[in-house]
Structure formats: C-alpha cells, structure tokens
PDB file of N, CA and C in Angstrom:
ATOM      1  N   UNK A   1     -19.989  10.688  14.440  1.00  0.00           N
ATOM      2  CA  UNK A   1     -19.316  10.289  15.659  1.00  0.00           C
ATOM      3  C   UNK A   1     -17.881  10.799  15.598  1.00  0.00           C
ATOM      4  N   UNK A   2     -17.307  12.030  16.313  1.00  0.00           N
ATOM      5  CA  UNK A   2     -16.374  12.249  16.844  1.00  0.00           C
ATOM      6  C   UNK A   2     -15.150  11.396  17.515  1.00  0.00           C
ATOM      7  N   UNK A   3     -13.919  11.131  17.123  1.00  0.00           N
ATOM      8  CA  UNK A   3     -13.449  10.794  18.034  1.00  0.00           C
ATOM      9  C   UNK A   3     -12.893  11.772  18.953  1.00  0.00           C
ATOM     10  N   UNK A   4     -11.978  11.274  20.345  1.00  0.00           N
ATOM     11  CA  UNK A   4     -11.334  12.178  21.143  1.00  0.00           C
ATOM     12  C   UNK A   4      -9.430  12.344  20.387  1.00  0.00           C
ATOM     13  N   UNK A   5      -9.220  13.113  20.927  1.00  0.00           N
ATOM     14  CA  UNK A   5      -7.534  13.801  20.441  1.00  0.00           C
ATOM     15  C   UNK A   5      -6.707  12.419  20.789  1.00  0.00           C
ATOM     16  N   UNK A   6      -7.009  12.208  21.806  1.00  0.00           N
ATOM     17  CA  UNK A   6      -6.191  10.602  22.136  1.00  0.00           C
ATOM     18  C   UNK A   6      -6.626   9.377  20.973  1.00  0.00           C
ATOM     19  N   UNK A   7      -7.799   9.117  21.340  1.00  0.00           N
ATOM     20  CA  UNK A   7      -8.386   7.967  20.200  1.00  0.00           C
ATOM     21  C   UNK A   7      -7.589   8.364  18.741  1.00  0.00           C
ATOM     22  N   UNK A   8      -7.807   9.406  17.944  1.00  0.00           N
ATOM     23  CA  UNK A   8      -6.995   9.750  16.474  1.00  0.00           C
ATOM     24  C   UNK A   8      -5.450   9.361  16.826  1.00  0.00           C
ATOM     25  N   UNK A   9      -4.903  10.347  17.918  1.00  0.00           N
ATOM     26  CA  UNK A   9      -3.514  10.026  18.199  1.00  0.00           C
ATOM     27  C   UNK A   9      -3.166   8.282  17.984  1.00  0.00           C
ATOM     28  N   UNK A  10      -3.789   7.441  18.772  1.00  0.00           N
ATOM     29  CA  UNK A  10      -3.373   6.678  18.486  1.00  0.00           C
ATOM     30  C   UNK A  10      -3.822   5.526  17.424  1.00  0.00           C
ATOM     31  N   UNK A  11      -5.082   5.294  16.971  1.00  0.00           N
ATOM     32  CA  UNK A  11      -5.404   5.089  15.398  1.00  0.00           C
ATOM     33  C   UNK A  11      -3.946   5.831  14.214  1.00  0.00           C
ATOM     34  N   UNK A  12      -4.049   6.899  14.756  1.00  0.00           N
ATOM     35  CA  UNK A  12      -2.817   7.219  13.595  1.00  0.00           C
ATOM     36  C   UNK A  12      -1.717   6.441  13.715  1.00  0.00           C
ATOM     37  N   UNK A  13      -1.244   6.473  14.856  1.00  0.00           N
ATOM     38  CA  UNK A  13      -0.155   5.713  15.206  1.00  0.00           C
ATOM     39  C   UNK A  13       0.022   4.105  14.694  1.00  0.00           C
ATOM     40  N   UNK A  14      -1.449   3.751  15.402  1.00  0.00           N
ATOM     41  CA  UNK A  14      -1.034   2.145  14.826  1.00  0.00           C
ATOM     42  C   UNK A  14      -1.062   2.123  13.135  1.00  0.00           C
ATOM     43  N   UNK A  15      -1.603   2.627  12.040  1.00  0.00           N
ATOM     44  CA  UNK A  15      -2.143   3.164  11.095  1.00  0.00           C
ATOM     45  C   UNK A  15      -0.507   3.194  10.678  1.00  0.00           C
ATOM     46  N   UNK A  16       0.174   4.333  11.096  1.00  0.00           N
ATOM     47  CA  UNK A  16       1.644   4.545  10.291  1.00  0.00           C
ATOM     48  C   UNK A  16       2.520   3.425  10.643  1.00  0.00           C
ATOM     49  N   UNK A  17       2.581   2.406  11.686  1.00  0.00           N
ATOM     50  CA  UNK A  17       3.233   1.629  12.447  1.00  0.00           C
ATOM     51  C   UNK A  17       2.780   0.089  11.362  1.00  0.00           C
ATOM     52  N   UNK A  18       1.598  -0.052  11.392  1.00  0.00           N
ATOM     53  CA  UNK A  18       1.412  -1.116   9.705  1.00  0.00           C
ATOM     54  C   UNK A  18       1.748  -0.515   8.554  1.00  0.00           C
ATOM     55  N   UNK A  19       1.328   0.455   8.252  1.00  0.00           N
ATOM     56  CA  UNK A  19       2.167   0.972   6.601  1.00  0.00           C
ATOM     57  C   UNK A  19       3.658   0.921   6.636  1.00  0.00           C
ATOM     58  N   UNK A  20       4.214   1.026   7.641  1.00  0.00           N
ATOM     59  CA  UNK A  20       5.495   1.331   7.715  1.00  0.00           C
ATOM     60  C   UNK A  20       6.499   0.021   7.573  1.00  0.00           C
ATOM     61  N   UNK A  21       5.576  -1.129   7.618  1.00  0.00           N
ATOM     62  CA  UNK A  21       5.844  -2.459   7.452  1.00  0.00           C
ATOM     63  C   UNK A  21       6.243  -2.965   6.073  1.00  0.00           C
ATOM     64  N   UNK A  22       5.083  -2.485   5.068  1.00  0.00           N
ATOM     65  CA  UNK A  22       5.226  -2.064   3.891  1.00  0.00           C
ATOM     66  C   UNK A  22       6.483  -2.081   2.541  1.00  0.00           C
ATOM     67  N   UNK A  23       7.444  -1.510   3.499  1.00  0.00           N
ATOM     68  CA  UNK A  23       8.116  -0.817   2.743  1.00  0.00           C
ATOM     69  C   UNK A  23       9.800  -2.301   2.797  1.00  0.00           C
ATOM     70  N   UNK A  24       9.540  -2.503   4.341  1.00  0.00           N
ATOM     71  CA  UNK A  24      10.543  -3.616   4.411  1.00  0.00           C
ATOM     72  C   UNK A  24      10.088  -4.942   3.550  1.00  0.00           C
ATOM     73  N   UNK A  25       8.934  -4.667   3.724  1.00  0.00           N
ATOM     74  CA  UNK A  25       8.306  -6.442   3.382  1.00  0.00           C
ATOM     75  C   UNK A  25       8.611  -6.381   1.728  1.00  0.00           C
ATOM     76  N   UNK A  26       8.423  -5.455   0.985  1.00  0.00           N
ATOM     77  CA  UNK A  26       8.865  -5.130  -0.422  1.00  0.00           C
ATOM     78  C   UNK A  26      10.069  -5.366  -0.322  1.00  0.00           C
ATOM     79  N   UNK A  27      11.192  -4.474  -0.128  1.00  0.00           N
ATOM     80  CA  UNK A  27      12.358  -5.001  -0.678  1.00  0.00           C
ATOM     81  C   UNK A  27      12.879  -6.635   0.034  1.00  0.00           C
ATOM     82  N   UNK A  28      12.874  -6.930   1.158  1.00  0.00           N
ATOM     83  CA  UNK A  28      12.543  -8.107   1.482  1.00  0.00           C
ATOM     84  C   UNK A  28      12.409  -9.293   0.565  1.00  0.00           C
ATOM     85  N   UNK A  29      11.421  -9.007  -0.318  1.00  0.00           N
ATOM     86  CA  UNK A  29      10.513 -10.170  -0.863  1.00  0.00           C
ATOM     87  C   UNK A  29      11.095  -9.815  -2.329  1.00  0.00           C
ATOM     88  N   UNK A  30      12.470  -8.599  -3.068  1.00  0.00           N
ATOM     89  CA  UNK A  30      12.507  -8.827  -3.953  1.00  0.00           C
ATOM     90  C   UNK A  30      13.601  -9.541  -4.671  1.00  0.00           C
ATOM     91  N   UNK A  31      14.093  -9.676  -3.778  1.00  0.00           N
ATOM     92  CA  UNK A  31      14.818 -11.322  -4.560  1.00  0.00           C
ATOM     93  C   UNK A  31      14.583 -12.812  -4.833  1.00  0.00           C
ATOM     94  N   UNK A  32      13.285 -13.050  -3.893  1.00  0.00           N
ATOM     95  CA  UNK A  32      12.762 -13.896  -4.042  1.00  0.00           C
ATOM     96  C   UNK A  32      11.412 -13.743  -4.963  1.00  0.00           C
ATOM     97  N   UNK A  33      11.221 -12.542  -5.626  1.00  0.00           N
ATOM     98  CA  UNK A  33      10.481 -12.481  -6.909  1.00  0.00           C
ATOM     99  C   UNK A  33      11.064 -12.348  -8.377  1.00  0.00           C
ATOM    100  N   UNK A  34      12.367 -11.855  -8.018  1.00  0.00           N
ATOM    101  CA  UNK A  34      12.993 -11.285  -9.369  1.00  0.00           C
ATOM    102  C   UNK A  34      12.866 -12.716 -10.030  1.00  0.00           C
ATOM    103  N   UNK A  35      12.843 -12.605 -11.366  1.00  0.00           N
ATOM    104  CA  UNK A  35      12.961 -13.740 -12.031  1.00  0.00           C
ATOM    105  C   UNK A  35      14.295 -14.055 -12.357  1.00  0.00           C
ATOM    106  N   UNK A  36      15.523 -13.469 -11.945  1.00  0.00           N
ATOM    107  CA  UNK A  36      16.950 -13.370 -11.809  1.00  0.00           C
ATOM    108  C   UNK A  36      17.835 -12.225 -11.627  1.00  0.00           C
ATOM    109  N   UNK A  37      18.671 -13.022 -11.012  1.00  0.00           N
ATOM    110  CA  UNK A  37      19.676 -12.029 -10.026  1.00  0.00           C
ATOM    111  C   UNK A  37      19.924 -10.409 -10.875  1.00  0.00           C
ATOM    112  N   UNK A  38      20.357 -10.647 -11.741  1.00  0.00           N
ATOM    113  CA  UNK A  38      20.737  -9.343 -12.806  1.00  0.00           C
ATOM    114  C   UNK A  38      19.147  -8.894 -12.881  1.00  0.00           C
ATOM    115  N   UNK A  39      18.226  -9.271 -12.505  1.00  0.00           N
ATOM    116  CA  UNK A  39      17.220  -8.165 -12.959  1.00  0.00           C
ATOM    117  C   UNK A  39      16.548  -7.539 -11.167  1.00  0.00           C
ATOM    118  N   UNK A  40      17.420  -8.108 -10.256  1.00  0.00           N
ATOM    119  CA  UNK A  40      17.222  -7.590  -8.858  1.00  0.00           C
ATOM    120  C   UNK A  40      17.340  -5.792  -9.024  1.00  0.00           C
ATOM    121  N   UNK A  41      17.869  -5.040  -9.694  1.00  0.00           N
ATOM    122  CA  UNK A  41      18.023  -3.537  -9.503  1.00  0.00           C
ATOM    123  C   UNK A  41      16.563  -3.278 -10.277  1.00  0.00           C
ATOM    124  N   UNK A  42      16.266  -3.556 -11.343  1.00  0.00           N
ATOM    125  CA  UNK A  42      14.845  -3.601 -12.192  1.00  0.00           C
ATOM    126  C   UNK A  42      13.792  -3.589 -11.244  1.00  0.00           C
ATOM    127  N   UNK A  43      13.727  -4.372 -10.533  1.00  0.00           N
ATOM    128  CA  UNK A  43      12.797  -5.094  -9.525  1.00  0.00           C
ATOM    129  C   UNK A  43      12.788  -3.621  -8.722  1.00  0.00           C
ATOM    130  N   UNK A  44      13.991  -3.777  -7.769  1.00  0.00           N
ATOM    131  CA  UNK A  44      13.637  -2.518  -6.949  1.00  0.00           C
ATOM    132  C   UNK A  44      13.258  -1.612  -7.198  1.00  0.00           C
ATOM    133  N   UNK A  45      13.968  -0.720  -8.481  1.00  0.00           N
ATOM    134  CA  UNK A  45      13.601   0.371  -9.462  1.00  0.00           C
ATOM    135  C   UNK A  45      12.236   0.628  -9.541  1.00  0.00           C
ATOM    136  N   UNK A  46      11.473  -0.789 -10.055  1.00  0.00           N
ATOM    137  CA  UNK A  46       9.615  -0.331  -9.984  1.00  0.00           C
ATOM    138  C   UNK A  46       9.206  -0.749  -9.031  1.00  0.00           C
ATOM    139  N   UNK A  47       9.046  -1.228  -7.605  1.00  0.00           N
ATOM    140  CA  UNK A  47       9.085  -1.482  -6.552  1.00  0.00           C
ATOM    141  C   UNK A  47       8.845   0.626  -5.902  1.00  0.00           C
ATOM    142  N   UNK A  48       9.827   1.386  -6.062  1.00  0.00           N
ATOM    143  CA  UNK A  48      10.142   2.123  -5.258  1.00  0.00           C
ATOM    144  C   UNK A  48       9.218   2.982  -6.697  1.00  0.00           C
ATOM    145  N   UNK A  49       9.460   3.392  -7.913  1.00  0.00           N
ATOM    146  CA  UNK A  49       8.709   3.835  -8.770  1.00  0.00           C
ATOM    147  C   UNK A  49       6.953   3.478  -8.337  1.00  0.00           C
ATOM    148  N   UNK A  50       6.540   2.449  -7.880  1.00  0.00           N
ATOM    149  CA  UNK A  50       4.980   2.301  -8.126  1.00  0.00           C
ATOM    150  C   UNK A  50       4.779   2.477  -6.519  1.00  0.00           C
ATOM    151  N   UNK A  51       5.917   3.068  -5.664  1.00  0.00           N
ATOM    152  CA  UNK A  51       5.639   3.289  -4.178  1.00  0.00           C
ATOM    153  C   UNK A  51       5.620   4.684  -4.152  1.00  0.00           C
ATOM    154  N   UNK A  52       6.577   5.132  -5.048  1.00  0.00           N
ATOM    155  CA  UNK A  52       6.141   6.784  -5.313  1.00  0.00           C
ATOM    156  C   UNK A  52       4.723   7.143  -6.531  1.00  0.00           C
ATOM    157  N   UNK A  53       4.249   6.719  -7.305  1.00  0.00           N
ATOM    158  CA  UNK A  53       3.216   7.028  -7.602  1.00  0.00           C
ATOM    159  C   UNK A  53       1.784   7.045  -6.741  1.00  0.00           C
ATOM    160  N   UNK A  54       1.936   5.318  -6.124  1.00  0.00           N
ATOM    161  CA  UNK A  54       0.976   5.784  -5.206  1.00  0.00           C
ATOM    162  C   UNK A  54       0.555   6.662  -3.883  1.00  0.00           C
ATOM    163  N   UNK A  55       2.159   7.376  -3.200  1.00  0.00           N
ATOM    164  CA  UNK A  55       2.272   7.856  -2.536  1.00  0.00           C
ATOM    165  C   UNK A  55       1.663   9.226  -3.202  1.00  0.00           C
ATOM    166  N   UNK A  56       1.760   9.631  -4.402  1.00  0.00           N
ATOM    167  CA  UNK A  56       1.542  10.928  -4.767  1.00  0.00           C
ATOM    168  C   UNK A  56       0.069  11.061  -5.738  1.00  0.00           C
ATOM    169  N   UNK A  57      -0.482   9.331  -6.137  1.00  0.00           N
ATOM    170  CA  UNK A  57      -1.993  10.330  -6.674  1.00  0.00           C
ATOM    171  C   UNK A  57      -2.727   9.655  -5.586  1.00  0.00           C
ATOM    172  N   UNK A  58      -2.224   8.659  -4.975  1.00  0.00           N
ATOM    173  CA  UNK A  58      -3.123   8.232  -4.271  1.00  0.00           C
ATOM    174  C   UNK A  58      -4.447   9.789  -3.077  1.00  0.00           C
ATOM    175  N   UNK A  59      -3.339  10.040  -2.492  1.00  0.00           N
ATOM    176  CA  UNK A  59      -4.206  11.105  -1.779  1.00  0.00           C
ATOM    177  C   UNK A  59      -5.104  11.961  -2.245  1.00  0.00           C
ATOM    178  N   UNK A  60      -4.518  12.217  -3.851  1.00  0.00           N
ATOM    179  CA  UNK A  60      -5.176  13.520  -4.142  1.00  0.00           C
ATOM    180  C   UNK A  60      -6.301  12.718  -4.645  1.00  0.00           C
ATOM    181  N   UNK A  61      -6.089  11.570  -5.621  1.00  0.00           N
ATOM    182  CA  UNK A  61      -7.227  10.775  -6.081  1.00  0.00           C
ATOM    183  C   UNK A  61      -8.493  10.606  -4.639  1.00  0.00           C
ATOM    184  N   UNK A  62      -8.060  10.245  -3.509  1.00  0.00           N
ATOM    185  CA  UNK A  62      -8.912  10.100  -2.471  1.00  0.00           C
ATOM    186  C   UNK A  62      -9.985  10.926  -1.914  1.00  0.00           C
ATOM    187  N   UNK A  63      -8.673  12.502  -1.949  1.00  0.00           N
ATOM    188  CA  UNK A  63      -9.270  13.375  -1.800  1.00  0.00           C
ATOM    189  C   UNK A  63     -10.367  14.262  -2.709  1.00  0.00           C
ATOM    190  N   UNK A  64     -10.426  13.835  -3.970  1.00  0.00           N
ATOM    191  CA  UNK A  64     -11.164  14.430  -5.142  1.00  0.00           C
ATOM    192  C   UNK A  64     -12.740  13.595  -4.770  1.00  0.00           C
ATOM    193  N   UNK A  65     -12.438  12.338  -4.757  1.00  0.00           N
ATOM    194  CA  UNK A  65     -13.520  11.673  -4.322  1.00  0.00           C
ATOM    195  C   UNK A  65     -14.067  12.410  -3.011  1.00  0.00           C
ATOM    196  N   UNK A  66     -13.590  12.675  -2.542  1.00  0.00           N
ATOM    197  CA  UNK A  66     -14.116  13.029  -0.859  1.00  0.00           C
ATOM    198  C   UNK A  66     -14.797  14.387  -1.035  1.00  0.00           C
ATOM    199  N   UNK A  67     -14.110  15.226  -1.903  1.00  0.00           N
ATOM    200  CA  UNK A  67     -14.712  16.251  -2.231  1.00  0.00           C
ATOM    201  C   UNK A  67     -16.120  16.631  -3.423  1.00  0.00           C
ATOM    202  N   UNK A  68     -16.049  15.957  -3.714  1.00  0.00           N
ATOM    203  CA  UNK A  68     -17.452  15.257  -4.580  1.00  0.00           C
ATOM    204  C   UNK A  68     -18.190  14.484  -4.067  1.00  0.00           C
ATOM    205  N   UNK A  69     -17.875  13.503  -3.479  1.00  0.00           N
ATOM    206  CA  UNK A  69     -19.184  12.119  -3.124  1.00  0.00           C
ATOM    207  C   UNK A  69     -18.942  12.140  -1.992  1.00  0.00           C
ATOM    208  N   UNK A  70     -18.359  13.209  -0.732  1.00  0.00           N
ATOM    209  CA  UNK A  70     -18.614  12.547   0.549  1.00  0.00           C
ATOM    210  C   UNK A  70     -17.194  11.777   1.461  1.00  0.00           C
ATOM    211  N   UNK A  71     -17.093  11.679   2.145  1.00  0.00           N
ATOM    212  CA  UNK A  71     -16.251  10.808   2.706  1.00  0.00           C
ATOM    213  C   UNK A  71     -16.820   9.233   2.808  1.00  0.00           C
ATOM    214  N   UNK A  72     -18.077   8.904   2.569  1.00  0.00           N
ATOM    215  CA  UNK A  72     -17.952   7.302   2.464  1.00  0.00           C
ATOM    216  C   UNK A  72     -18.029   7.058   1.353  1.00  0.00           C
ATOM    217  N   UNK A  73     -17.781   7.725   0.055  1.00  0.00           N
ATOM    218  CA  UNK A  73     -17.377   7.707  -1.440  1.00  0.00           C
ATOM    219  C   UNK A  73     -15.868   6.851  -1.398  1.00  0.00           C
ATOM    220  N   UNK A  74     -15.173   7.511  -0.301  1.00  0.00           N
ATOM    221  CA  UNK A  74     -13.551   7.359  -0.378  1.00  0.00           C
ATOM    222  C   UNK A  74     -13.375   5.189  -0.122  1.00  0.00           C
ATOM    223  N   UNK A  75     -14.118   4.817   1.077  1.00  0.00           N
ATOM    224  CA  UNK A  75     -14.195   3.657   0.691  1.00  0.00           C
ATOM    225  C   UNK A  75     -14.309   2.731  -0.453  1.00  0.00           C
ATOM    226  N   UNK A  76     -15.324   3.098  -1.429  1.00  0.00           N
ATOM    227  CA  UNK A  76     -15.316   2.258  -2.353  1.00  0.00           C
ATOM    228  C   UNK A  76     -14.355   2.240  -3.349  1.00  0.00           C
ATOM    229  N   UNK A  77     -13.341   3.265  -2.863  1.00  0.00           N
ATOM    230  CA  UNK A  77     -12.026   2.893  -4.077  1.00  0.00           C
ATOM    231  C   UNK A  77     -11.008   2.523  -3.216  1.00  0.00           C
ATOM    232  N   UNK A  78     -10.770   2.640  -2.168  1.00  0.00           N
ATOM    233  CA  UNK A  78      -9.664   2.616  -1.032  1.00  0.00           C
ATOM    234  C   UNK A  78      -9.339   1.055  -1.033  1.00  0.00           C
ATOM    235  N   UNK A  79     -11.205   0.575  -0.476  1.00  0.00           N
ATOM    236  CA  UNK A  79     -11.287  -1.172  -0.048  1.00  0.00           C
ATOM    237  C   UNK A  79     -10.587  -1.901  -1.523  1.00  0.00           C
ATOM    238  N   UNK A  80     -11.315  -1.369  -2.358  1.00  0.00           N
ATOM    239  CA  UNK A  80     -10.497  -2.500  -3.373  1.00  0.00           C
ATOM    240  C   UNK A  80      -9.425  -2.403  -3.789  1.00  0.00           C
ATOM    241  N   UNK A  81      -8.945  -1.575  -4.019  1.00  0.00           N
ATOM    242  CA  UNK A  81      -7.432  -1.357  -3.949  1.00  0.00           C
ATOM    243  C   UNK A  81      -6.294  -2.333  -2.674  1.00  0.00           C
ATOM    244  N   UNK A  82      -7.389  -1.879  -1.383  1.00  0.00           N
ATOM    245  CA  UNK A  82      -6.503  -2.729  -0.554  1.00  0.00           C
ATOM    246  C   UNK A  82      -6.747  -4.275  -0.704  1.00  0.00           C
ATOM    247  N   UNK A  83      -7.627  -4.528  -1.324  1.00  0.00           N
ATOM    248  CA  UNK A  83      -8.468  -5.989  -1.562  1.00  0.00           C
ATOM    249  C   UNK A  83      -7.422  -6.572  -2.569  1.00  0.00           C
ATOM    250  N   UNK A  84      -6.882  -5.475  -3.545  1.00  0.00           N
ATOM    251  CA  UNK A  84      -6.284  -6.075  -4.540  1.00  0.00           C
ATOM    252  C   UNK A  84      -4.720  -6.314  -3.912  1.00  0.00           C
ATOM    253  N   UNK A  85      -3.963  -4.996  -3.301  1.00  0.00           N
ATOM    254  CA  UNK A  85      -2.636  -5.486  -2.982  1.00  0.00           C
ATOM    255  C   UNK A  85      -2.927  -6.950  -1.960  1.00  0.00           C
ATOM    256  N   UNK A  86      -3.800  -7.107  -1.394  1.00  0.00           N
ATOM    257  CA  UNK A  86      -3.953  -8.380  -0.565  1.00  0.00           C
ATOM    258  C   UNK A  86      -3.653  -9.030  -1.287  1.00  0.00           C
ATOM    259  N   UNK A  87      -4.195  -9.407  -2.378  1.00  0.00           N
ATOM    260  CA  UNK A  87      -4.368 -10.324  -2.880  1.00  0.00           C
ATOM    261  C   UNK A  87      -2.924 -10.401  -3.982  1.00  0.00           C
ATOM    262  N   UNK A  88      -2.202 -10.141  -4.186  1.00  0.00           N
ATOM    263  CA  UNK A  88      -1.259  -9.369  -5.303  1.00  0.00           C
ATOM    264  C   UNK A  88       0.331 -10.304  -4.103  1.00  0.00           C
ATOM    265  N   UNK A  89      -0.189  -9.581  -3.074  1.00  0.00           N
ATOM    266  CA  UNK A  89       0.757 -10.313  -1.933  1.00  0.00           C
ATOM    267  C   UNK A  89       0.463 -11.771  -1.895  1.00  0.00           C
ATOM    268  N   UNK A  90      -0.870 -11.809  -1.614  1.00  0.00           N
ATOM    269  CA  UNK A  90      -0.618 -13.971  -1.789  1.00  0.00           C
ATOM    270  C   UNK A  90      -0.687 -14.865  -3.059  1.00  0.00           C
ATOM    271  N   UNK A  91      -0.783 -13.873  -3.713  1.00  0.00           N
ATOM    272  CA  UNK A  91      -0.165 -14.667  -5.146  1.00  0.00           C
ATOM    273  C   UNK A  91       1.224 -14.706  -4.991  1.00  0.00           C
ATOM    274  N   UNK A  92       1.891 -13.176  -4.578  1.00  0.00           N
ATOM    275  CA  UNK A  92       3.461 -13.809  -4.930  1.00  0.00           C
ATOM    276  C   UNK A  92       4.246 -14.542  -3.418  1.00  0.00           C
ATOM    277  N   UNK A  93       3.188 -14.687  -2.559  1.00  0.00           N
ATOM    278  CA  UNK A  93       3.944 -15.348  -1.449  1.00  0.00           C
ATOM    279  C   UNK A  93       3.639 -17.104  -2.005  1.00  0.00           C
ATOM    280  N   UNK A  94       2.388 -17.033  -2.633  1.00  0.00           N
ATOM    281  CA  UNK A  94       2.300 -18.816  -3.094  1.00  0.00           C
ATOM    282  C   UNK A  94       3.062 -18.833  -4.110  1.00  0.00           C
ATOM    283  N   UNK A  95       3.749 -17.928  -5.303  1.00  0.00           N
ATOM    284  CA  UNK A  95       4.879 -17.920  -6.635  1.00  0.00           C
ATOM    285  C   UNK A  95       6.228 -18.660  -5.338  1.00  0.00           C
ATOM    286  N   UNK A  96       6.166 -17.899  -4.615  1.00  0.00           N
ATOM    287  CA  UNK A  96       7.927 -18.026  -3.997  1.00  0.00           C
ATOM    288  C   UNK A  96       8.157 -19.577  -3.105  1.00  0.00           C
ATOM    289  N   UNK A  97       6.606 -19.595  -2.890  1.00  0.00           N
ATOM    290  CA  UNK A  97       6.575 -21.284  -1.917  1.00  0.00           C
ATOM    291  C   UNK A  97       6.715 -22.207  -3.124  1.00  0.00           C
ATOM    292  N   UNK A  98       7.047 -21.842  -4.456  1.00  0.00           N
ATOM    293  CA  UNK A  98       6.829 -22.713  -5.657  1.00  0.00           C
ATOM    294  C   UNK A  98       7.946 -22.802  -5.666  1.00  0.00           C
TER     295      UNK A  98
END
C-alpha cells in the first residue's frame, strides 16, 4: 500500500514535530534527575552524548536490518527500543514525583 506525496508529507511532519519534543523534555527533566547540582553538566554531557549515538547507529542499525530481513524486520527492534525509552521515561517521571 502506497501512500500519496501529501499523506508522507504530512506523517513526516507530525513524525519530526513529536521527536522534536524530545530534545526539550531531556534537558528539561535534567535537573530534576541529577542526583546534585554539581553533577547537572555530567547529566547533560550524557544526555546529548547518548542523543548523538543514537542519532548516528540508530539509522544505519535500522537500515542493515531492512536490508537483510525486509522492512517489517525493522519493527521488531524499533518497537522495543521505543517500549523501552517509554518506559525509562516513567520510571524517572515516578523517581522525581518521589
């Protein structure tokens, strides 16, 4: 099933418009994770370090899969991954309500 040039256009759109959320909600949330003030630069440091790794194997990792098993290969590593930052997020949103 094809989509049309419009339909992608805007899937992409909403698509970069939630990731793009991402990036505030991290630094946002890292003072209220640091385990203290002096280790707030630490925090950001791997914050922005594990935002550039996944920015850079993530794709190719995706794409290796895709090129071997298919494009519905790419799901079964994508979902849990996103299953896990879900979950990674409401652990430390229930740490900070503590």
């Amino acid at each position: 099933m094809a989509l049309s040039a419009p339909a992608v256009l805007v899937l992409a759109a909403i698509s970069l418009g939630i990731g793009g959320l991402a990036p505030g909600a991290l630094y946002a949330s890292a003072p209220h994770t640091s385990p203290a003030p002096a280790n707030l630069p630490t925090m950001i440091g791997l914050l922005q370090q594990a935002s550039n790794l996944g920015q850079f194997a993530g794709p190719m990792m995706l794409g290796a899969l895709a090129a071997h098993y298919g494009w519905p290969a790419v799901a079964f590593a994508a979902v849990p991954v996103a299953l896990a930052g879900a979950m990674a997020c409401l652990l430390l949103r229930g740490a900070d309500n503590q």
